[in-house]
Every structure is written in structure tokens, then in C-alpha cells.
PDB file of N, CA and C in Angstrom:
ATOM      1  N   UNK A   1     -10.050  14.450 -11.499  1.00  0.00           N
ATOM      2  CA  UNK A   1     -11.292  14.414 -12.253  1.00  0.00           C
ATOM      3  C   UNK A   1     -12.461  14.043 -11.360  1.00  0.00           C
ATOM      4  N   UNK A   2     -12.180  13.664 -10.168  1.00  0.00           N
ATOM      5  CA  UNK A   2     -13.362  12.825  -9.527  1.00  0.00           C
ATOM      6  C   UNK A   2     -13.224  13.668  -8.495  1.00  0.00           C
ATOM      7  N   UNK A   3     -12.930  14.713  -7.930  1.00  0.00           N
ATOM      8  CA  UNK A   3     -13.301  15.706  -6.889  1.00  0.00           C
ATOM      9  C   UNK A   3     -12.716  15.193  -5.561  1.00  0.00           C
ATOM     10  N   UNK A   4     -11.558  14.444  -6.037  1.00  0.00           N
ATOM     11  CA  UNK A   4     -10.787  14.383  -4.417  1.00  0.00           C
ATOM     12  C   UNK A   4     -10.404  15.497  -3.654  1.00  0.00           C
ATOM     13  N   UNK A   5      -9.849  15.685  -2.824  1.00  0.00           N
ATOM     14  CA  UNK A   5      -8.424  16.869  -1.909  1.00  0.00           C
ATOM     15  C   UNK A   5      -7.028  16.660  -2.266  1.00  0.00           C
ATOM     16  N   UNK A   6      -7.121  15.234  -2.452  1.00  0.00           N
ATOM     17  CA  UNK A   6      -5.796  14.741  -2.227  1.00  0.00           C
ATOM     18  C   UNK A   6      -6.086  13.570  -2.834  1.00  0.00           C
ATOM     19  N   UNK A   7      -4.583  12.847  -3.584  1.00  0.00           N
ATOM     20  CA  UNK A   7      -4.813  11.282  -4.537  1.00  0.00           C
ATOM     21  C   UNK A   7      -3.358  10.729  -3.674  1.00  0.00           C
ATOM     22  N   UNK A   8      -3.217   9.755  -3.566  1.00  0.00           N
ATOM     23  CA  UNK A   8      -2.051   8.569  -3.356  1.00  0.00           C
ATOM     24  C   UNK A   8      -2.058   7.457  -4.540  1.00  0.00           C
ATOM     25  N   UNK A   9      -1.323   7.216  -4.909  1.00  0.00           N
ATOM     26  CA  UNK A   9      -0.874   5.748  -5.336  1.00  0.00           C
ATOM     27  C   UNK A   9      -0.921   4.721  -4.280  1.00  0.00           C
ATOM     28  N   UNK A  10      -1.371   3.526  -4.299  1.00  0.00           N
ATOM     29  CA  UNK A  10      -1.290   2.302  -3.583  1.00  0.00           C
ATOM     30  C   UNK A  10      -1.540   1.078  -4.691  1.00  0.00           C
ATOM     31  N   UNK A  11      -0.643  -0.355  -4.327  1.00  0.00           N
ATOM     32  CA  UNK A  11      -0.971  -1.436  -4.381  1.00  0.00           C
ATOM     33  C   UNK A  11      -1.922  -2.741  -3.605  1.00  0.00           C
ATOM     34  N   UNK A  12      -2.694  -3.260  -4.346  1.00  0.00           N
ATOM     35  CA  UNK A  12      -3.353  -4.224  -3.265  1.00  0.00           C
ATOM     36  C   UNK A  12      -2.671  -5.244  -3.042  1.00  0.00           C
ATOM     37  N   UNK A  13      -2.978  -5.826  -1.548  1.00  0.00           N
ATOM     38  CA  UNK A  13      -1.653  -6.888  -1.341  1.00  0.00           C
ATOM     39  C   UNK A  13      -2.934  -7.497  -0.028  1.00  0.00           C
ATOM     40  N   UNK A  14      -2.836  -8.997  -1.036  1.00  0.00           N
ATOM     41  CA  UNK A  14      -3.320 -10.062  -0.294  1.00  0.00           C
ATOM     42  C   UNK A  14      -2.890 -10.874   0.996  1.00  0.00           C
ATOM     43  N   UNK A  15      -1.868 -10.054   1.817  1.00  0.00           N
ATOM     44  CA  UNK A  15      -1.502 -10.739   2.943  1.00  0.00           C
ATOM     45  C   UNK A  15      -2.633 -10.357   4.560  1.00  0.00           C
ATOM     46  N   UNK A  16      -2.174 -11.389   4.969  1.00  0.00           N
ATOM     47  CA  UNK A  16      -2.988 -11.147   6.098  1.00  0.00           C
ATOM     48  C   UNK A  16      -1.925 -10.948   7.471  1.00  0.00           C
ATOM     49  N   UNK A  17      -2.471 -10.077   8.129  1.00  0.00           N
ATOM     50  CA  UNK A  17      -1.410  -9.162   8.751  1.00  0.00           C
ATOM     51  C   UNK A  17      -1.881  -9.601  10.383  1.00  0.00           C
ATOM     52  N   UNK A  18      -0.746  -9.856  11.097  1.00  0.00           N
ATOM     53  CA  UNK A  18      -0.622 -10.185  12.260  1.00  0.00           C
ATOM     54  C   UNK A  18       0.192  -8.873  13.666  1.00  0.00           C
ATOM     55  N   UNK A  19      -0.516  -8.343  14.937  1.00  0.00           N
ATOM     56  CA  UNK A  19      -0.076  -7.641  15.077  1.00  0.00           C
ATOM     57  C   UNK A  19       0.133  -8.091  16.583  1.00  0.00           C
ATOM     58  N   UNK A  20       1.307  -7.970  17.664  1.00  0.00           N
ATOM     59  CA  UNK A  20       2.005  -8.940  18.641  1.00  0.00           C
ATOM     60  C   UNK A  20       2.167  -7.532  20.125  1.00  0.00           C
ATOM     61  N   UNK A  21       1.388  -8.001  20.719  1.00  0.00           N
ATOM     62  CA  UNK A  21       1.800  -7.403  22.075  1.00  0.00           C
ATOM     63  C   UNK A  21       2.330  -8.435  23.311  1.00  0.00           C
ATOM     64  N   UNK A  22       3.914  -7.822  23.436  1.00  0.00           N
ATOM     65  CA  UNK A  22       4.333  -8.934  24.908  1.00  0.00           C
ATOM     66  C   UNK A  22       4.338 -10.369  24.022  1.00  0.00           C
ATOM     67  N   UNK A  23       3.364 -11.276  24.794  1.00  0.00           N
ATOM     68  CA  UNK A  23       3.259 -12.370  24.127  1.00  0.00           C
ATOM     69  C   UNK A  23       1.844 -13.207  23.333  1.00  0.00           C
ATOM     70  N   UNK A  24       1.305 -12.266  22.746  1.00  0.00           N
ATOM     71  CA  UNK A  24       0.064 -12.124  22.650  1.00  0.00           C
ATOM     72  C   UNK A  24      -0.199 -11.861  20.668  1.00  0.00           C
ATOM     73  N   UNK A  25      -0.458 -12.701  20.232  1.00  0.00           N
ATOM     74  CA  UNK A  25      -0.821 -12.336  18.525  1.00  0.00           C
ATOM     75  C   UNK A  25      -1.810 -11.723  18.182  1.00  0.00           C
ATOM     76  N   UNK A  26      -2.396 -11.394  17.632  1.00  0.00           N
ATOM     77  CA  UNK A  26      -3.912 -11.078  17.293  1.00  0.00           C
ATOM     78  C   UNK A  26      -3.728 -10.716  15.914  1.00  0.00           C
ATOM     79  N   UNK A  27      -4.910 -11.221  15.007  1.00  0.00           N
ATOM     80  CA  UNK A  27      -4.988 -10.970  13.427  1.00  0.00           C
ATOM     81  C   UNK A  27      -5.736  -9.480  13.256  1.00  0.00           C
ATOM     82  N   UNK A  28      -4.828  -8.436  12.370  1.00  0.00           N
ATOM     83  CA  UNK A  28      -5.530  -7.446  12.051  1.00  0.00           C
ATOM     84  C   UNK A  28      -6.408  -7.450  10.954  1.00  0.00           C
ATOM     85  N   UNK A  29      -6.411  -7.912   9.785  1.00  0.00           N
ATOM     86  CA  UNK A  29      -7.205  -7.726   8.972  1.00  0.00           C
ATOM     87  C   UNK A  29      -8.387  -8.845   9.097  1.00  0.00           C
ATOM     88  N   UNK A  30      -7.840 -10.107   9.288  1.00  0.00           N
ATOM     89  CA  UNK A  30      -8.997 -11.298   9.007  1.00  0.00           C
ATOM     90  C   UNK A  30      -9.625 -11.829  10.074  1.00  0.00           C
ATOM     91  N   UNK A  31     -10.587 -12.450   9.900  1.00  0.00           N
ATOM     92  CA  UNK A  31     -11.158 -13.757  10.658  1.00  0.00           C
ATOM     93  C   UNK A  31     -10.455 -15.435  10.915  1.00  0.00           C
ATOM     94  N   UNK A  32      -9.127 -15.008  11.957  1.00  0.00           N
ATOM     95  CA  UNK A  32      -8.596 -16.391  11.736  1.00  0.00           C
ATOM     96  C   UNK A  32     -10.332 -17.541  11.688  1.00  0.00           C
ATOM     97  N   UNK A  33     -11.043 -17.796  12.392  1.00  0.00           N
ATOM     98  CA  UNK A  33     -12.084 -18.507  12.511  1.00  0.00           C
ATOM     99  C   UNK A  33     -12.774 -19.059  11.047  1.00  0.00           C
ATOM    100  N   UNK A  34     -12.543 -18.149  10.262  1.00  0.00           N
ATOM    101  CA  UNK A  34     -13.356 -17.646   8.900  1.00  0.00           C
ATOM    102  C   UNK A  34     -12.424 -17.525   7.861  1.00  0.00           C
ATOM    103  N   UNK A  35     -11.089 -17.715   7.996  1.00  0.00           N
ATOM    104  CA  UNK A  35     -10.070 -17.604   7.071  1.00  0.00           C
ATOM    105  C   UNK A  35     -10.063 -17.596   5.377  1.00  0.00           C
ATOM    106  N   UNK A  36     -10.196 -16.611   4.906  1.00  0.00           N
ATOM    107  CA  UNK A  36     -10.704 -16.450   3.373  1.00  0.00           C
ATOM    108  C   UNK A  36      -9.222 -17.339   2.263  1.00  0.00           C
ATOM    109  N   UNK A  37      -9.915 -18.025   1.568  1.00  0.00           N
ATOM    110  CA  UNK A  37      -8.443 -18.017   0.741  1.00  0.00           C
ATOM    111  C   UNK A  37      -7.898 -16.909   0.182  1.00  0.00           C
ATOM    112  N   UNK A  38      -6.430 -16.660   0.134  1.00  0.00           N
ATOM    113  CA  UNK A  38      -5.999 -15.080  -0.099  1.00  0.00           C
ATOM    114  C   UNK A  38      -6.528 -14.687  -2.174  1.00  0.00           C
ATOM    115  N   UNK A  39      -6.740 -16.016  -2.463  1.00  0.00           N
ATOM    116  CA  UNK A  39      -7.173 -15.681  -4.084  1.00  0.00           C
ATOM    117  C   UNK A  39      -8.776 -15.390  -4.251  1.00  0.00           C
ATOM    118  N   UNK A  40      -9.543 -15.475  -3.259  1.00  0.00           N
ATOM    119  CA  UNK A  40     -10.820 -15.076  -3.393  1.00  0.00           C
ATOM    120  C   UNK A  40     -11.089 -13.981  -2.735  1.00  0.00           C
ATOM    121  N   UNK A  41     -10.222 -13.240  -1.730  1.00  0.00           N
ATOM    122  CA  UNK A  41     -10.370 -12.077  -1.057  1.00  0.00           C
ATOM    123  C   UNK A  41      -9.839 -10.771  -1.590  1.00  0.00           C
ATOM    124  N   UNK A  42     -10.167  -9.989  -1.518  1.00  0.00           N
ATOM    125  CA  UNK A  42     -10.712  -8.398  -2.293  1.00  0.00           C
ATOM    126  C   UNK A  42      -9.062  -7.974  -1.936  1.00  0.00           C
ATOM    127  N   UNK A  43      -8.610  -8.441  -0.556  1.00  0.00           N
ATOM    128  CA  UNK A  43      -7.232  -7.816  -0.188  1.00  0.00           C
ATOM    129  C   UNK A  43      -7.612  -6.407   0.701  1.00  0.00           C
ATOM    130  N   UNK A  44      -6.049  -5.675   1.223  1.00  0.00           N
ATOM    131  CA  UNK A  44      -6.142  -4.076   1.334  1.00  0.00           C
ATOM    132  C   UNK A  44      -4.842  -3.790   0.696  1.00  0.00           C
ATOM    133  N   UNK A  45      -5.771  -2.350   0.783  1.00  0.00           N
ATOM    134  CA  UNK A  45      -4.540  -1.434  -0.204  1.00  0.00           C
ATOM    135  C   UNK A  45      -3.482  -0.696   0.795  1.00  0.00           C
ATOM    136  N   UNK A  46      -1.977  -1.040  -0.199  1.00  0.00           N
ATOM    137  CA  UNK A  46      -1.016  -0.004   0.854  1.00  0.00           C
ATOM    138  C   UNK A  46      -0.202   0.759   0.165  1.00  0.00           C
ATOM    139  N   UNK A  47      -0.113   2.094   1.154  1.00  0.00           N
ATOM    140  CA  UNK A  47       1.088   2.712  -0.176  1.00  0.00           C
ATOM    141  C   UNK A  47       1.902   2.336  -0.860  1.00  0.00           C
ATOM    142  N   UNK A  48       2.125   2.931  -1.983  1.00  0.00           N
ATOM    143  CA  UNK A  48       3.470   2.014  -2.360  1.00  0.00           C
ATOM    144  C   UNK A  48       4.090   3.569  -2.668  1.00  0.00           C
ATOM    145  N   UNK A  49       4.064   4.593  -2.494  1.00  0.00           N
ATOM    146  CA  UNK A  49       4.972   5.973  -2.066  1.00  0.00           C
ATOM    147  C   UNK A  49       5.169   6.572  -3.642  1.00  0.00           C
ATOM    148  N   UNK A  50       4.749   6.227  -4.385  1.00  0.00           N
ATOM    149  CA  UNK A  50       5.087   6.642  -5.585  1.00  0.00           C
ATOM    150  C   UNK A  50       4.309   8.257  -6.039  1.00  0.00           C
ATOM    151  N   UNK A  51       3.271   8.017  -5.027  1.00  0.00           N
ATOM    152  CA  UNK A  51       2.657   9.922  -5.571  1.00  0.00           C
ATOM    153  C   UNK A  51       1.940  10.294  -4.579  1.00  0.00           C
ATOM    154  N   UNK A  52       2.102  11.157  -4.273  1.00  0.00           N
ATOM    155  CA  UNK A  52       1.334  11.965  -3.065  1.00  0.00           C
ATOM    156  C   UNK A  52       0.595  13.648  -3.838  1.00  0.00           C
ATOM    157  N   UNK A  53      -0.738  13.453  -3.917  1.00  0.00           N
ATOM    158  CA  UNK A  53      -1.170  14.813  -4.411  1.00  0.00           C
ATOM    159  C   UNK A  53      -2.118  15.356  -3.710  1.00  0.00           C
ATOM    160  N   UNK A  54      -2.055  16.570  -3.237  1.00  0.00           N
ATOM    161  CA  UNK A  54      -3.264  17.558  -2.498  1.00  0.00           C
ATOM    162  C   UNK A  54      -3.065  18.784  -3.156  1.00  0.00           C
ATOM    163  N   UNK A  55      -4.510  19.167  -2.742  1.00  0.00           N
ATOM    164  CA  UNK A  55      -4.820  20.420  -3.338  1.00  0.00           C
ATOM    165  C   UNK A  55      -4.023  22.002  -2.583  1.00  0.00           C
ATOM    166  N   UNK A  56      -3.757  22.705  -2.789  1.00  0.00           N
ATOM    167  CA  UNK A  56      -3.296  23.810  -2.251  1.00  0.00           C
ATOM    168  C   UNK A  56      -4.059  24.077  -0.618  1.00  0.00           C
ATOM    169  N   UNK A  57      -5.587  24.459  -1.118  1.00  0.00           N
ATOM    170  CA  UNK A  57      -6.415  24.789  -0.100  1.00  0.00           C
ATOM    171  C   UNK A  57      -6.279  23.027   1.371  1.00  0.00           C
ATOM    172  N   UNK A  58      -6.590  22.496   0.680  1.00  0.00           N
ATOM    173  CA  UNK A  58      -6.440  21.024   1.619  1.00  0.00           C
ATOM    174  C   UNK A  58      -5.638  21.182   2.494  1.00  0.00           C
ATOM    175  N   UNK A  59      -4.010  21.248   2.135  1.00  0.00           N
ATOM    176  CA  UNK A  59      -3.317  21.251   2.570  1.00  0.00           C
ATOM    177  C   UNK A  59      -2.996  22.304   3.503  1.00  0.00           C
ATOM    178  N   UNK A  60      -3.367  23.409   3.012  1.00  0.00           N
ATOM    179  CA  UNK A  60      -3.356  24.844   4.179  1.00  0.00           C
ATOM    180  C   UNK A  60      -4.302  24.771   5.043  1.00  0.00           C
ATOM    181  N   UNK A  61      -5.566  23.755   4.750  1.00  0.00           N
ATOM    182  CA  UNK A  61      -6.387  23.514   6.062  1.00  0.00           C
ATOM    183  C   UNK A  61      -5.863  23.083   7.250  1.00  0.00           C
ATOM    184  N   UNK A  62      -5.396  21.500   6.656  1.00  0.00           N
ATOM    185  CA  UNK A  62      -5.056  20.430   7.349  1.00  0.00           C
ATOM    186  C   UNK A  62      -3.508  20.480   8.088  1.00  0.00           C
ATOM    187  N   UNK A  63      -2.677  21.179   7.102  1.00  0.00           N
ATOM    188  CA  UNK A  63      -1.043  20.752   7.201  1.00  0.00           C
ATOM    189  C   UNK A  63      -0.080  19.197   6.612  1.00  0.00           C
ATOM    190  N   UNK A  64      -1.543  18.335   6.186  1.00  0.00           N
ATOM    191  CA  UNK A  64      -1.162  17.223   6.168  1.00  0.00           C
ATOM    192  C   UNK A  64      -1.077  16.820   4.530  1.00  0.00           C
ATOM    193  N   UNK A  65      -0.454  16.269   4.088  1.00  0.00           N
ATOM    194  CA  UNK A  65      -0.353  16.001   2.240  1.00  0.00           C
ATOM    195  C   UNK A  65      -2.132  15.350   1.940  1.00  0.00           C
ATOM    196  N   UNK A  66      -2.111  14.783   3.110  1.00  0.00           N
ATOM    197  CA  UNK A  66      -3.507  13.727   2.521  1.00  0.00           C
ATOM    198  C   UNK A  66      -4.398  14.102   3.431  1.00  0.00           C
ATOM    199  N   UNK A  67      -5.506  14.668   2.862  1.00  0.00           N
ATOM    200  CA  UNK A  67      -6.836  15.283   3.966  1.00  0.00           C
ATOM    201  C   UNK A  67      -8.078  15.445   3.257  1.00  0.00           C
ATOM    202  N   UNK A  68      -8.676  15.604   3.969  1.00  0.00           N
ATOM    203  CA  UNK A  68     -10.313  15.738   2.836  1.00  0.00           C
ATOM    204  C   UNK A  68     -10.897  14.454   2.122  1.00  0.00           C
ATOM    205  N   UNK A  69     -11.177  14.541   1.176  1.00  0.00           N
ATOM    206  CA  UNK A  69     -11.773  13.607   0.160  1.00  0.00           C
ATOM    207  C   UNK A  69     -10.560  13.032  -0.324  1.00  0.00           C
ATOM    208  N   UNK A  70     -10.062  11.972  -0.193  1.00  0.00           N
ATOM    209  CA  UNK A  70      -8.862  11.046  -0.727  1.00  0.00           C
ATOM    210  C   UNK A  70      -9.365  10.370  -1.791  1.00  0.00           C
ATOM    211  N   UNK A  71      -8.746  10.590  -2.912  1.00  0.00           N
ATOM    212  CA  UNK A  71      -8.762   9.430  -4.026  1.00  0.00           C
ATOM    213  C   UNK A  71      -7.588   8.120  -4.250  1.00  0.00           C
ATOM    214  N   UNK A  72      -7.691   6.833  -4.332  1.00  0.00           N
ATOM    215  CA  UNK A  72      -6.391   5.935  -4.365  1.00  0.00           C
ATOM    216  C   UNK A  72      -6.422   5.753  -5.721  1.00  0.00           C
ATOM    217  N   UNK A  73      -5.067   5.546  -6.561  1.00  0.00           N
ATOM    218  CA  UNK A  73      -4.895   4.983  -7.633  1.00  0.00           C
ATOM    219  C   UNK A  73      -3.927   4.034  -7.536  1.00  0.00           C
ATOM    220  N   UNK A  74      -4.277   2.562  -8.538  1.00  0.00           N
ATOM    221  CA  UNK A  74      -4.126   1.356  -8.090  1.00  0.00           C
ATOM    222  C   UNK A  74      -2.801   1.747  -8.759  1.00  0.00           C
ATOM    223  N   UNK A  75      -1.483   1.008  -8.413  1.00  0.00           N
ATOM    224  CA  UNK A  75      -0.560   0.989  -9.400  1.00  0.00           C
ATOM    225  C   UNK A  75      -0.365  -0.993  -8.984  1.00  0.00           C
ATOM    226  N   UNK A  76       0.735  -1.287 -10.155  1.00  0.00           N
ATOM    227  CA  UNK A  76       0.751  -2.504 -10.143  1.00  0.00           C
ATOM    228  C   UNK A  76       1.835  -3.345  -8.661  1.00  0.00           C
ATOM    229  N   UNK A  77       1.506  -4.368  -8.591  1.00  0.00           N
ATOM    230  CA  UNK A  77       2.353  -4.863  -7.770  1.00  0.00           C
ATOM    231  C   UNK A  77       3.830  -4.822  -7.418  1.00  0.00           C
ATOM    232  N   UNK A  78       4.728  -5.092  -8.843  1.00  0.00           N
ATOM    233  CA  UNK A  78       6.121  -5.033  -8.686  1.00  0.00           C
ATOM    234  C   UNK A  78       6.141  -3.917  -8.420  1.00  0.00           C
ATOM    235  N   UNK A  79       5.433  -2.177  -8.284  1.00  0.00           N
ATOM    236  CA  UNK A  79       5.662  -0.939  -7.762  1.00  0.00           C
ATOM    237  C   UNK A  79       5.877  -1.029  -6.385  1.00  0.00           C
ATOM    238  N   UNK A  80       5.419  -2.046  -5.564  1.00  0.00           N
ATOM    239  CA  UNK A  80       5.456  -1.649  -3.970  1.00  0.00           C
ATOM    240  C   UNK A  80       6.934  -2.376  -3.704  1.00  0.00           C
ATOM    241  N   UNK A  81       8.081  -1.971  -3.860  1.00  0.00           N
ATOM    242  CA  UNK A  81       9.268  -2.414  -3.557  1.00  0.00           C
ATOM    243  C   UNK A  81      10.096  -1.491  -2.773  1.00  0.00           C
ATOM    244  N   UNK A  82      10.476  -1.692  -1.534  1.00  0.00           N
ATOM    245  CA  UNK A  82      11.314  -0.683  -0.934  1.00  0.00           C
ATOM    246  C   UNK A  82      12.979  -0.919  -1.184  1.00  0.00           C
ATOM    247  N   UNK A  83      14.047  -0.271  -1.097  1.00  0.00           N
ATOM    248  CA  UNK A  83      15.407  -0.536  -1.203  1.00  0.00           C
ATOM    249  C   UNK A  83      15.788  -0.333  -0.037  1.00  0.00           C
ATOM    250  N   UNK A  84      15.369  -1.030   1.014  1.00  0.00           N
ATOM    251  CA  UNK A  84      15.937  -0.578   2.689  1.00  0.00           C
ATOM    252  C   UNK A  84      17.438  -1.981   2.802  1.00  0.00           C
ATOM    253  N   UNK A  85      17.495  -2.724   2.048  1.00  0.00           N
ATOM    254  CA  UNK A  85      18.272  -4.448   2.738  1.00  0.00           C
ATOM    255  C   UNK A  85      18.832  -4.403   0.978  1.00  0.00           C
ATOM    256  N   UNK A  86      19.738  -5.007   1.207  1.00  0.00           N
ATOM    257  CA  UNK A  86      20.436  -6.089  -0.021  1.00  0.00           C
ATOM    258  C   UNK A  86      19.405  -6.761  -0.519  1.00  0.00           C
ATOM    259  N   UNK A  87      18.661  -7.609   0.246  1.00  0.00           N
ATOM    260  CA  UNK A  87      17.354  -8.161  -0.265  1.00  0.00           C
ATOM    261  C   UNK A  87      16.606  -7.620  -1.131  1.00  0.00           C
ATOM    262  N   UNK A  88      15.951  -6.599  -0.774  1.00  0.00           N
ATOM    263  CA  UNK A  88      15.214  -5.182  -1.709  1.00  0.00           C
ATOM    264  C   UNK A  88      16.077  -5.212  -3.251  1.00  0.00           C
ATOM    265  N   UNK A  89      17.503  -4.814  -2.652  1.00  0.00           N
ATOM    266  CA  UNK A  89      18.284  -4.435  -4.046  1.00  0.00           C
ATOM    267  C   UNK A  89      18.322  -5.662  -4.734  1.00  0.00           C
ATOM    268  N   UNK A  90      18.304  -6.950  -4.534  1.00  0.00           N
ATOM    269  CA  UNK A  90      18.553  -8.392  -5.436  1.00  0.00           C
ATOM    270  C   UNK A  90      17.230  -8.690  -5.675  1.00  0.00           C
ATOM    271  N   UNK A  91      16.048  -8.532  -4.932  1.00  0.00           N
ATOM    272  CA  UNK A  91      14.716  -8.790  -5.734  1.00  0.00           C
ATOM    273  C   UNK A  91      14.257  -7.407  -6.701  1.00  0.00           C
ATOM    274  N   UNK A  92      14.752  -5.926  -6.484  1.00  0.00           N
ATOM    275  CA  UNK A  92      14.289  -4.864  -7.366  1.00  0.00           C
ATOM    276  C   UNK A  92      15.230  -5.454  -8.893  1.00  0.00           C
ATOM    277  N   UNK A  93      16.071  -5.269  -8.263  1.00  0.00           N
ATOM    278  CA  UNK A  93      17.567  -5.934  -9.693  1.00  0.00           C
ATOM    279  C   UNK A  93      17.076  -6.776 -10.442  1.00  0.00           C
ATOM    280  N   UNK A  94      16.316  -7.943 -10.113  1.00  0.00           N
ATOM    281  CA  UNK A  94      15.970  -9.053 -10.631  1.00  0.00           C
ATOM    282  C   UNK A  94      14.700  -8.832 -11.384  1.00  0.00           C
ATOM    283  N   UNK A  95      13.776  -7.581 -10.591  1.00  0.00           N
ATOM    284  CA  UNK A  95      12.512  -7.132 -11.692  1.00  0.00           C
ATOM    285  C   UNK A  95      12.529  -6.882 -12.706  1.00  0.00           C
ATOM    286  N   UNK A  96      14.116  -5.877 -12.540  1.00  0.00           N
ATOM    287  CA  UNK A  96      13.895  -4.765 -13.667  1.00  0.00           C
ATOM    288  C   UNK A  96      15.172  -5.705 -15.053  1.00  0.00           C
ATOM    289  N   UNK A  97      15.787  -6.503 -14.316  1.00  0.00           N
ATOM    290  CA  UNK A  97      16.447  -7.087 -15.725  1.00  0.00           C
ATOM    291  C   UNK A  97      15.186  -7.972 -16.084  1.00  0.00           C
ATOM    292  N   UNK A  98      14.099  -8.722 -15.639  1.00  0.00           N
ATOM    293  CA  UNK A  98      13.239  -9.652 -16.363  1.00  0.00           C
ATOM    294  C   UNK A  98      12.202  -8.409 -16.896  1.00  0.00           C
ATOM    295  N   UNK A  99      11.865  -7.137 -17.014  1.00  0.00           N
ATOM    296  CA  UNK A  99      11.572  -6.306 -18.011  1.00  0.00           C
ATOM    297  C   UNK A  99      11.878  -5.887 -19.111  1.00  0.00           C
ATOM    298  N   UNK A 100      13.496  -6.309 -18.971  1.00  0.00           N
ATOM    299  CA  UNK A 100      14.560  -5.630 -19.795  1.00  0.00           C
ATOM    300  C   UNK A 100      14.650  -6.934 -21.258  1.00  0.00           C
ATOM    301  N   UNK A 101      14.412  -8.118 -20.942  1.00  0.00           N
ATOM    302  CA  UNK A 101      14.638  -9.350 -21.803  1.00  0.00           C
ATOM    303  C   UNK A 101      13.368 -10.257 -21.426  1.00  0.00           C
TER     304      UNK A 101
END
């Protein structure tokens, strides 16, 4: 409706992300100096893989699912869950029975 190319699904997720070369940290998203509390900050958005949409033409431009004018649609938090670990499967397990009762 809003004249994207292409839409994704993503969740916002208030972590602050740390990225490590050799022996070396550095903060990607924040201002360690300036450190926001994570409940007053806006956050970023990350996939959470649930929809990938482009237009025909987009895609025969680009080759790529997501190109052009991108639209995000928010989905909710418990959506960004991967099943890669046992972990995944005992915290997804545990979502979907506290939906269930």
C-alpha cells in the first residue's frame, strides 16, 4: 500500500551489540561514553525471517529479494526465535505452551 519494491518482517531488539577484532572490542550500535538506558532507546530492527516480499520488476533488476524502496513490518518479539541449539527448542517449547494455557 505504501509503494515499497520489496517488504521484510523484522523485530526491534534493544540490545547493544559489540563487534571484536584479534583483541580489540568496539561498540556497534551505541555510545559506550553516552550509554542510553536500553528502556528509553528507540532500539534497531532485525530480521526475524518470517516474510520476504519483492516486486517482480525489483527483483529482475536487482537479482536480490530486497532492493529498491524497502518497507519493514514490525512483528512481535517472541517471533524472532531461531531453532539452531536445544536451547532455541526449550525456550520456543516454552512460548508456545504459555500461549496454549
Amino acid at each position: 500500500a505504501g509503494g515499497a519494491d520489496s517488504v521484510l518482517t523484522a523485530v526491534r531488539q534493544k540490545r547493544f551489540v559489540w563487534k571484536v577484532e584479534g583483541a580489540r572490542a568496539t561498540a556497534t550500535n551505541y555510545d559506550p561514553a553516552a550509554r542510553p538506558r536500553r528502556q528509553d532507546w528507540d532500539g534497531m530492527w532485525v530480521e526475524n525471517g518470517a516474510l520476504y516480499a519483492t516486486s517482480r520488476r525489483a527483483l529482475l533488476a536487482s537479482g536480490c529479494r530486497l532492493s529498491g524502496e524497502v518497507a519493514l513490518v514490525e512483528m512481535p518479539e517472541a517471533s524472532y526465535h531461531e531453532l539452531d541449539s536445544l536451547t532455541d527448542w526449550t525456550i520456543v517449547e516454552q512460548l508456545l505452551l504459555a500461549q496454549q494455557g
